[in-house]
Protein backbone atom coordinates (compact mmCIF):
# COMPACT_ATOMS: atom_id res chain seq x y z
CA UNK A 1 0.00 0.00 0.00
CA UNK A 2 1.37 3.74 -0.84
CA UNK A 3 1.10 6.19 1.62
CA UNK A 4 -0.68 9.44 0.38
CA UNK A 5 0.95 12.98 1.66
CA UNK A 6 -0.65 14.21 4.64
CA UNK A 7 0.09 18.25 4.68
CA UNK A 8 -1.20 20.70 7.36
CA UNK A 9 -2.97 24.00 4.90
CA UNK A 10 -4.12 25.93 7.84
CA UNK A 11 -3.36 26.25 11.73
CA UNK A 12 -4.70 28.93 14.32
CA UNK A 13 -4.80 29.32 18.36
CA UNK A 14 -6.13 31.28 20.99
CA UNK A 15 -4.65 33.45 23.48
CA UNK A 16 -2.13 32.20 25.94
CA UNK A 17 -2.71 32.63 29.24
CA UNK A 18 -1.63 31.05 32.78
CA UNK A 19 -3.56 28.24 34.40
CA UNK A 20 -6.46 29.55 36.37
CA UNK A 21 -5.67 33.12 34.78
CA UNK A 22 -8.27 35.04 32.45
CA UNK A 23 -9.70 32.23 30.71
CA UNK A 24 -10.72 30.22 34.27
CA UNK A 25 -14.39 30.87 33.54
CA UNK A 26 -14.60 29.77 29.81
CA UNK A 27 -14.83 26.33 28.62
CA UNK A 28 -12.40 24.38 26.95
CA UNK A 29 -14.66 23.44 24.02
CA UNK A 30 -15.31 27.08 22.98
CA UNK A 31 -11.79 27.55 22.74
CA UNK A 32 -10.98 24.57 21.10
CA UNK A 33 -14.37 25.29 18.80
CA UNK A 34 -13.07 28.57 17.70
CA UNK A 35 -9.85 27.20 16.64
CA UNK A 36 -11.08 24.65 15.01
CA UNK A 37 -13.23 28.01 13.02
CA UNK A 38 -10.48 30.09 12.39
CA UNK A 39 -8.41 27.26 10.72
CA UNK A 40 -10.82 26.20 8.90
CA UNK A 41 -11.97 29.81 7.18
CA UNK A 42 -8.23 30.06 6.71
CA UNK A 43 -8.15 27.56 4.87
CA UNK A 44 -11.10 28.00 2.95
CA UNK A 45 -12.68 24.19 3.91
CA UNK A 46 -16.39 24.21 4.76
CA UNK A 47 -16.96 22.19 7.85
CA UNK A 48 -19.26 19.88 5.82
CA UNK A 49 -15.92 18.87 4.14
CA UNK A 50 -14.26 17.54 7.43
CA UNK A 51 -14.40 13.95 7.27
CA UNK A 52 -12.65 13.46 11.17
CA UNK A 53 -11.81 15.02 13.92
CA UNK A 54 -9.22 14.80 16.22
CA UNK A 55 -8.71 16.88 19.07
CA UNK A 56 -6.63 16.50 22.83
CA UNK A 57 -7.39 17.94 26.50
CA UNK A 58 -5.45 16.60 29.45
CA UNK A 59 -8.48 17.82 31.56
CA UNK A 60 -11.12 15.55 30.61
CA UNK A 61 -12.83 15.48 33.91
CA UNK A 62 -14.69 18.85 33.63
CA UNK A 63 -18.37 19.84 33.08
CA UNK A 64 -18.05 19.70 29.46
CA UNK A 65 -17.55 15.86 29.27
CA UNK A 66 -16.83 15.21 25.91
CA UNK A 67 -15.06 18.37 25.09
CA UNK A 68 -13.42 16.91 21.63
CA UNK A 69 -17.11 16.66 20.24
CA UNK A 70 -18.37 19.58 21.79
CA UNK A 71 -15.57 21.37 20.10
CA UNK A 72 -16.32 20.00 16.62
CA UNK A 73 -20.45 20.59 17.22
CA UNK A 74 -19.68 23.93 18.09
CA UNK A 75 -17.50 24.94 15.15
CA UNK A 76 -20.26 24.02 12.84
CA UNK A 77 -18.50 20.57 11.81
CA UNK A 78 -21.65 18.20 11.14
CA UNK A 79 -22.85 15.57 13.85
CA UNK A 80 -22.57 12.71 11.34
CA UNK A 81 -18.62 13.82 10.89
CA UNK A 82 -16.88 11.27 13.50
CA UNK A 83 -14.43 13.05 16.62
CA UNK A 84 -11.79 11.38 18.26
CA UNK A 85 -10.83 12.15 22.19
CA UNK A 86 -7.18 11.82 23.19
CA UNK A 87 -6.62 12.35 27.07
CA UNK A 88 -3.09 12.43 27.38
CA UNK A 89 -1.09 14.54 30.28
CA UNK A 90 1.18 16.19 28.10
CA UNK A 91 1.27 16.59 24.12
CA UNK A 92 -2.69 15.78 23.78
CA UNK A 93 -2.70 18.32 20.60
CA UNK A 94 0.32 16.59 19.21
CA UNK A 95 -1.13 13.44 19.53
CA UNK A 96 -4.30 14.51 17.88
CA UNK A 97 -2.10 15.40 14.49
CA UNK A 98 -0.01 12.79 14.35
CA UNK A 99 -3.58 10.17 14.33
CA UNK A 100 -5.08 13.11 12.19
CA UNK A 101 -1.95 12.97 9.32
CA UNK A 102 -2.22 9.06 10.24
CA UNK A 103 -5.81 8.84 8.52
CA UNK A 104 -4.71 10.76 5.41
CA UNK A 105 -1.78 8.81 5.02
CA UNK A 106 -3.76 4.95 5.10
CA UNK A 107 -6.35 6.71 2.65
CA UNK A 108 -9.14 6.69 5.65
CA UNK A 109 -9.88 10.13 5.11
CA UNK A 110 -9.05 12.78 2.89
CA UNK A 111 -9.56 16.30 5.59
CA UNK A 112 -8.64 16.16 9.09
CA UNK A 113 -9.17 18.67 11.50
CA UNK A 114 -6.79 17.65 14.59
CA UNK A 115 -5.45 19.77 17.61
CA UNK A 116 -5.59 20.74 21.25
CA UNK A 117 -7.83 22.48 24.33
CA UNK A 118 -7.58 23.25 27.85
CA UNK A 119 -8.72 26.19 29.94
């Protein structure tokens, strides 16, 4: 089997800030949701064209529960599109793209969205 490229066309973040610092009262998957917004419109990909999702929080215990889907819902990607949860303690996000550039690679899908939340 040939591998197919896997490139990254778009990238964005939020502000930085310091743990329990000025984003203590918003949740992680509005962050992560308008990241996942920005990079998208950057790259000029509807989120109808998003065949996966990948995205990491180390804080998985929190009131949002499922933050990786809650992320993609609230970025406009479609409920039928499928979202992957990593819950690692350090590197979550990095995680998320290598599985992300994984899937285009094997041919499993063709547009990714992949990276990382916490607040």
């Amino acid at each position: 089997m040939e591998l197919q490229e896997a490139v990254i066309v778009s990238g964005a973040r939020t502000a930085v800030g310091r743990f329990g610092g000025a984003f203590k009262d918003v949740a992680a998957p509005d962050l992560g949701a308008e990241a996942i917004k920005a990079a998208l419109e950057r790259a000029g990909i509807r989120p109808e064209q998003v065949e996966e999702v990948v995205m990491g929080n180390a804080l998985q215990a929190t009131e949002a529960g499922y933050a990786a889907r809650l992320s993609s819902l609230k970025a406009g990607i479609p409920q039928e599109t499928p979202t992957i949860a990593i819950n690692r303690q350090c590197s979550s996000g990095l995680e998320a793209i290598n599985m992300a550039a994984q899937l285009v690679r094997t041919g499993e899908v063709d547009i990714a969205v992949a990276g990382g939340m916490e607040t």
